[in-house]
N, C-alpha and C. Protein backbone atom coordinates (compact mmCIF):
# COMPACT_ATOMS: atom_id res chain seq x y z
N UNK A 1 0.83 -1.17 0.00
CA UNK A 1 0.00 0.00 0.00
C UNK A 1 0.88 1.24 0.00
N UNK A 2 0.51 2.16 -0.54
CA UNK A 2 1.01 3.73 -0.57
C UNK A 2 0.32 4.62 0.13
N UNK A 3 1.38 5.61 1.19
CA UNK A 3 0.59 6.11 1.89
C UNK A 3 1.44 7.22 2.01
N UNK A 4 0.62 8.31 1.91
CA UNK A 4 0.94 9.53 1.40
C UNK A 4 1.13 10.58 2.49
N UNK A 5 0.67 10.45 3.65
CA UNK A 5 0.18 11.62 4.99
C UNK A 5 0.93 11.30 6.22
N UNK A 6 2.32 10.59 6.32
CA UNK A 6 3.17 10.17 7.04
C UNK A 6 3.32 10.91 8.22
N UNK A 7 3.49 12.26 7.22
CA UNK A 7 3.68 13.54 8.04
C UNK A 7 2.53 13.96 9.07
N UNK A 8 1.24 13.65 8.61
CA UNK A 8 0.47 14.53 9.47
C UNK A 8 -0.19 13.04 10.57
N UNK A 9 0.13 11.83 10.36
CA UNK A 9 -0.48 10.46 10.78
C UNK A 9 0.60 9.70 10.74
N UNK A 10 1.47 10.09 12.13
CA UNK A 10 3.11 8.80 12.01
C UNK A 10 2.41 7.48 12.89
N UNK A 11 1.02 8.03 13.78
CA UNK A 11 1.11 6.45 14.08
C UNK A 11 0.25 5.32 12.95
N UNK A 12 -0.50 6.19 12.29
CA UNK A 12 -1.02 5.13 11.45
C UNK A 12 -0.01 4.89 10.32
N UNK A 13 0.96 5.37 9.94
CA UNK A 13 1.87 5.32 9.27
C UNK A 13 2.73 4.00 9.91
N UNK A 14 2.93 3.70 11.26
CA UNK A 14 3.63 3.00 11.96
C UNK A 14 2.89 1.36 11.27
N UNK A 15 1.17 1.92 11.81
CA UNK A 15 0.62 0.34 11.79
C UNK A 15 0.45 -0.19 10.69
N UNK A 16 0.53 0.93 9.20
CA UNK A 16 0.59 0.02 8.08
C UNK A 16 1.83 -0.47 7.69
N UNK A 17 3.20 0.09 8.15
CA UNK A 17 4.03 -0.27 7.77
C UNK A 17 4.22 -1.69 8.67
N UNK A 18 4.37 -1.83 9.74
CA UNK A 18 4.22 -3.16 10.72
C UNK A 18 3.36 -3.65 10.66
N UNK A 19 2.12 -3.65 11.15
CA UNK A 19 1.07 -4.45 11.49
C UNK A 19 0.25 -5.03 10.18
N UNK A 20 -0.09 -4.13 9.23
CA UNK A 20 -0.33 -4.84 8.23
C UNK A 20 0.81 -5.33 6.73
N UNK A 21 2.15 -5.55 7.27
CA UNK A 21 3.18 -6.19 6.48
C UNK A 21 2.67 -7.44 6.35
N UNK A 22 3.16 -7.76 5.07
CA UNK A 22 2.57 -9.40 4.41
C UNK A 22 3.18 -10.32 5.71
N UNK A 23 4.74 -10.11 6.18
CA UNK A 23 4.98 -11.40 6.87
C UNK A 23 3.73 -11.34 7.92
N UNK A 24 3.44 -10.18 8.46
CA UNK A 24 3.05 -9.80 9.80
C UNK A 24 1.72 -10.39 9.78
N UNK A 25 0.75 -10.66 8.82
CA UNK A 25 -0.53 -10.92 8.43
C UNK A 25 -0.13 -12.78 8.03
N UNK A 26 0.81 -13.07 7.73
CA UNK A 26 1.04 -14.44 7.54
C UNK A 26 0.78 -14.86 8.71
N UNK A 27 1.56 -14.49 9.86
CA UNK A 27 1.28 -15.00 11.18
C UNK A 27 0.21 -15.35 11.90
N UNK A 28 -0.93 -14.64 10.94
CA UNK A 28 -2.26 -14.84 11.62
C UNK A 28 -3.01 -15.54 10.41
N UNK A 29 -3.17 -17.07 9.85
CA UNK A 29 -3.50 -17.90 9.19
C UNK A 29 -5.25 -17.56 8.73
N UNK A 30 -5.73 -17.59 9.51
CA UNK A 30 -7.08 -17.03 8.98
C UNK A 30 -7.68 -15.94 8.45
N UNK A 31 -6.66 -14.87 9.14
CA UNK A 31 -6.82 -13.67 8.64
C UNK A 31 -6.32 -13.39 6.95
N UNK A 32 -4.50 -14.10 6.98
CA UNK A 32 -3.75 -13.79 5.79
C UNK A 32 -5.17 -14.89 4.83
N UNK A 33 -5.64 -15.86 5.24
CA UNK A 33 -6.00 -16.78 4.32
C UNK A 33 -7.58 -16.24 3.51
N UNK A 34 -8.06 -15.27 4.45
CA UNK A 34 -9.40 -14.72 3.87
C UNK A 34 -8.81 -13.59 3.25
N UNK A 35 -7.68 -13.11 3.45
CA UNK A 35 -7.32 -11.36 2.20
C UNK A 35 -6.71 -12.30 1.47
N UNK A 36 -6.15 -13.30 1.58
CA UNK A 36 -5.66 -14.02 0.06
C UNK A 36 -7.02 -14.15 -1.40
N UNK A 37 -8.13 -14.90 -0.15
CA UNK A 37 -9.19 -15.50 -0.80
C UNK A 37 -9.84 -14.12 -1.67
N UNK A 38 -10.12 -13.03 -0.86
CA UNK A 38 -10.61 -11.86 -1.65
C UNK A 38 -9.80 -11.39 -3.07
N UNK A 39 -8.32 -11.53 -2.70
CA UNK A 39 -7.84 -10.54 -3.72
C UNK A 39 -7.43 -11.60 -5.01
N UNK A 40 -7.54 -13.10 -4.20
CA UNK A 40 -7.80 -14.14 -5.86
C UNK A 40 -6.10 -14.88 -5.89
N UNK A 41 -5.18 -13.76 -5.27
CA UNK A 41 -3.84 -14.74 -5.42
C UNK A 41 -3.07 -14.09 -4.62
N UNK A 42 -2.13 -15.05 -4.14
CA UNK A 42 -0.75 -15.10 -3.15
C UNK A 42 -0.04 -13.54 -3.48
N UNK A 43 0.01 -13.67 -5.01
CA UNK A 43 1.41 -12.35 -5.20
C UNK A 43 0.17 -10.51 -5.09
N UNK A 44 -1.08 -11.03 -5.50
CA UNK A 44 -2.25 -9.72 -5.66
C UNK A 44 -2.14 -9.58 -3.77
N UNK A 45 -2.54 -10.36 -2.82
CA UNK A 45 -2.62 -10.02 -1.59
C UNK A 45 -1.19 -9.70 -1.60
N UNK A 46 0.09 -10.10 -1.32
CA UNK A 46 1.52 -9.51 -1.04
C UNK A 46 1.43 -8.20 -1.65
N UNK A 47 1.57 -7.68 -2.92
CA UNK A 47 1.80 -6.49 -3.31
C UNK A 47 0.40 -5.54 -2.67
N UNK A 48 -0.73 -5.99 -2.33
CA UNK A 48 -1.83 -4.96 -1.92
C UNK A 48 -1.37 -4.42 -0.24
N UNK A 49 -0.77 -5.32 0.36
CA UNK A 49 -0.17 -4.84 1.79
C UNK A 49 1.66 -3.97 1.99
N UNK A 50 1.81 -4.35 0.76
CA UNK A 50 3.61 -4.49 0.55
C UNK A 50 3.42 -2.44 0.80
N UNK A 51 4.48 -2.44 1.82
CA UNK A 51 4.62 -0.35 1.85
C UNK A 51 4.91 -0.17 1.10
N UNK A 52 4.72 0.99 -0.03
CA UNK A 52 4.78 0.83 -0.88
C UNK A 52 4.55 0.56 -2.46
N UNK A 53 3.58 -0.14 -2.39
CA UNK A 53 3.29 -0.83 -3.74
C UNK A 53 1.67 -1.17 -3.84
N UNK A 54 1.01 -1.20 -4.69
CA UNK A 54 -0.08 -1.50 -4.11
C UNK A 54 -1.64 -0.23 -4.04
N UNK A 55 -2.26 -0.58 -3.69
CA UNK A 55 -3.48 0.67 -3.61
C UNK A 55 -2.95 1.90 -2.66
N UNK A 56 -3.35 3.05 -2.74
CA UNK A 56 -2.94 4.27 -2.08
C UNK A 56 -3.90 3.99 -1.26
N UNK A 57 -3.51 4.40 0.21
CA UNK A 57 -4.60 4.28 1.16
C UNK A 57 -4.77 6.05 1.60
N UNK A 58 -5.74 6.81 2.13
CA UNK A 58 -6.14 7.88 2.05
C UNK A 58 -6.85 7.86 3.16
N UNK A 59 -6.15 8.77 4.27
CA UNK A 59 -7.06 9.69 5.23
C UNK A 59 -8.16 10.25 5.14
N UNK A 60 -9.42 10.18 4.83
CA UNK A 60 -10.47 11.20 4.28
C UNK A 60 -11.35 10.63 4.33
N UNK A 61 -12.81 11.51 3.57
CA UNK A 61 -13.77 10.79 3.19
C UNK A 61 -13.94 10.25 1.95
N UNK A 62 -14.82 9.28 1.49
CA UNK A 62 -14.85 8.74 0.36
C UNK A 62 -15.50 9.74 -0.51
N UNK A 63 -15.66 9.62 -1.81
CA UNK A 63 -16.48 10.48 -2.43
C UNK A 63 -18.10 10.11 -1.83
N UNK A 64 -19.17 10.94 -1.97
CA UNK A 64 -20.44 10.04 -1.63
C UNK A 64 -20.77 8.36 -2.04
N UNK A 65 -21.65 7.83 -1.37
CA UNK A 65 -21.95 6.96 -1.89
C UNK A 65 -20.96 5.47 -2.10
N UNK A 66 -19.76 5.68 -1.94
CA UNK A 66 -18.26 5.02 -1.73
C UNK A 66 -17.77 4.74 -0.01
N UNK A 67 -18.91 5.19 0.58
CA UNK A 67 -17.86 5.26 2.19
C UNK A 67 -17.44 3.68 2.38
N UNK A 68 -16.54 3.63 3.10
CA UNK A 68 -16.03 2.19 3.40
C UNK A 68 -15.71 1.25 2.55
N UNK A 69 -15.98 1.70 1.20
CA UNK A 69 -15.67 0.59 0.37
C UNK A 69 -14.05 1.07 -0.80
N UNK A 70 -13.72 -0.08 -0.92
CA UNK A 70 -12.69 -0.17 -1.88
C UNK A 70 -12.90 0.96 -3.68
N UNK A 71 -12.80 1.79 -3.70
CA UNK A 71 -12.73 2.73 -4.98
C UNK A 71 -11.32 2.43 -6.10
N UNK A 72 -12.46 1.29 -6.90
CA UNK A 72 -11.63 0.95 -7.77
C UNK A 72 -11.23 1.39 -8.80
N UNK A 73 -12.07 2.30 -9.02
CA UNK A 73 -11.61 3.03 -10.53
C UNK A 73 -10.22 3.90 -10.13
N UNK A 74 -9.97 4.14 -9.25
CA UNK A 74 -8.58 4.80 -8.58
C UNK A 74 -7.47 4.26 -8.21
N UNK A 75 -7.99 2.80 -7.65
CA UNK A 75 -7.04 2.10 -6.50
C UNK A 75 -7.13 2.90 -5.53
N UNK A 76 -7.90 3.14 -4.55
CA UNK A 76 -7.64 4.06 -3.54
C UNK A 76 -8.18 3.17 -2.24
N UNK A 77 -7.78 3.29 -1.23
CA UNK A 77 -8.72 2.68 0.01
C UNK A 77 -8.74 4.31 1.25
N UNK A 78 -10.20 3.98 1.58
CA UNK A 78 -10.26 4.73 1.98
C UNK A 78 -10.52 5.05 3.83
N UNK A 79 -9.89 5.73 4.90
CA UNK A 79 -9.81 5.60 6.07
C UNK A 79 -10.34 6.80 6.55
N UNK A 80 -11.65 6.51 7.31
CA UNK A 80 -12.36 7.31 7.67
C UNK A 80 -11.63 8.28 8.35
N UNK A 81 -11.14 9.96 8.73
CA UNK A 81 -10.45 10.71 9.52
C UNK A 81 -10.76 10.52 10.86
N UNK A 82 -12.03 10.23 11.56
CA UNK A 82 -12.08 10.24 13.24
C UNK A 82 -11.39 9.03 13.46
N UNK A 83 -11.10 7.62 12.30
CA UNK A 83 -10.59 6.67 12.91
C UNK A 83 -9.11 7.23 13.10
N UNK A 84 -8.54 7.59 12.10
CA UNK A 84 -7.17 8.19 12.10
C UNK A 84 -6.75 9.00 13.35
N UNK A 85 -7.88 9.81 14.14
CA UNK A 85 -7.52 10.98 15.04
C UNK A 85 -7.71 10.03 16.05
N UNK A 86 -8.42 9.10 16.70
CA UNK A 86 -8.75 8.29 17.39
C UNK A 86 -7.62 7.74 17.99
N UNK A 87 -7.00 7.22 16.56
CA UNK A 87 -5.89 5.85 16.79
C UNK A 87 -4.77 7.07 17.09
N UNK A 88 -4.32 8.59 16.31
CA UNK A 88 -3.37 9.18 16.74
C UNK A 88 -3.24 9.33 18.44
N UNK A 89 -4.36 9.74 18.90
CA UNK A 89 -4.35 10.11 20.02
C UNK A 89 -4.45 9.19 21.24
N UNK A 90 -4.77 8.26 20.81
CA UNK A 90 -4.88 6.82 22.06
C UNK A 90 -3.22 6.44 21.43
N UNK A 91 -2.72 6.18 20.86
CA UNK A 91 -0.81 6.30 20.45
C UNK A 91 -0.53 7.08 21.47
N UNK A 92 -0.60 8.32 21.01
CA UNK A 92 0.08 9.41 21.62
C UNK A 92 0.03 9.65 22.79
N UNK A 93 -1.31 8.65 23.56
CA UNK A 93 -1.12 8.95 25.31
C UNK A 93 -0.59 7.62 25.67
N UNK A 94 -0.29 6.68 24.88
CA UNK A 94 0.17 5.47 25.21
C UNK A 94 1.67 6.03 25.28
N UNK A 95 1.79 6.11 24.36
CA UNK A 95 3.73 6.75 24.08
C UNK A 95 3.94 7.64 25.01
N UNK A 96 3.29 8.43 25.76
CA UNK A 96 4.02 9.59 26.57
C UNK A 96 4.13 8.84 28.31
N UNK A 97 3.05 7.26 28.32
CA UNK A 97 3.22 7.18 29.75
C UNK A 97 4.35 6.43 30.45
């Protein structure tokens, strides 16, 4: 995935680069085995998680009518902003204690 807002979102920047890494999602067999099953093959799921490579993931709202879902005519995925401010700030009081 490509992710563009590093700067303004380092902890969600953290969890796509770790938490959703291909090895990191291997580890969890049911999980890696149902994003395999969606995206149809081994190398389509690796490159859709790989930093990097892959769909742009995006802080924001969807266009109408698109919320939560995958916008394919773009490659884009889309992450609602209160989840983003949510996860910054429960980070950010975790990290300071």
């Amino acid at each position: 995935m490509q992710f563009r807002q590093r700067d303004q979102f380092p902890f969600c920047d953290h969890y796509l680069q770790h938490f959703l890494a291909p090895d990191m999602l291997r580890q969890r067999p049911q999980v890696w085995d149902a994003f395999r099953f969606f995206c149809e093959s081994d190398s389509l799921a690796t490159d859709g998680v790989t930093y990097g490579r892959g769909p742009l993931v995006v802080i924001g709202c969807a266009p109408p009518g698109r919320q939560g879902r995958y916008w394919a005519r773009q490659k884009t995925v889309f992450i609602h902003p209160k989840v983003a401010l949510l996860y910054e700030q429960a980070s950010l009081r975790s990290s300071t204690i």
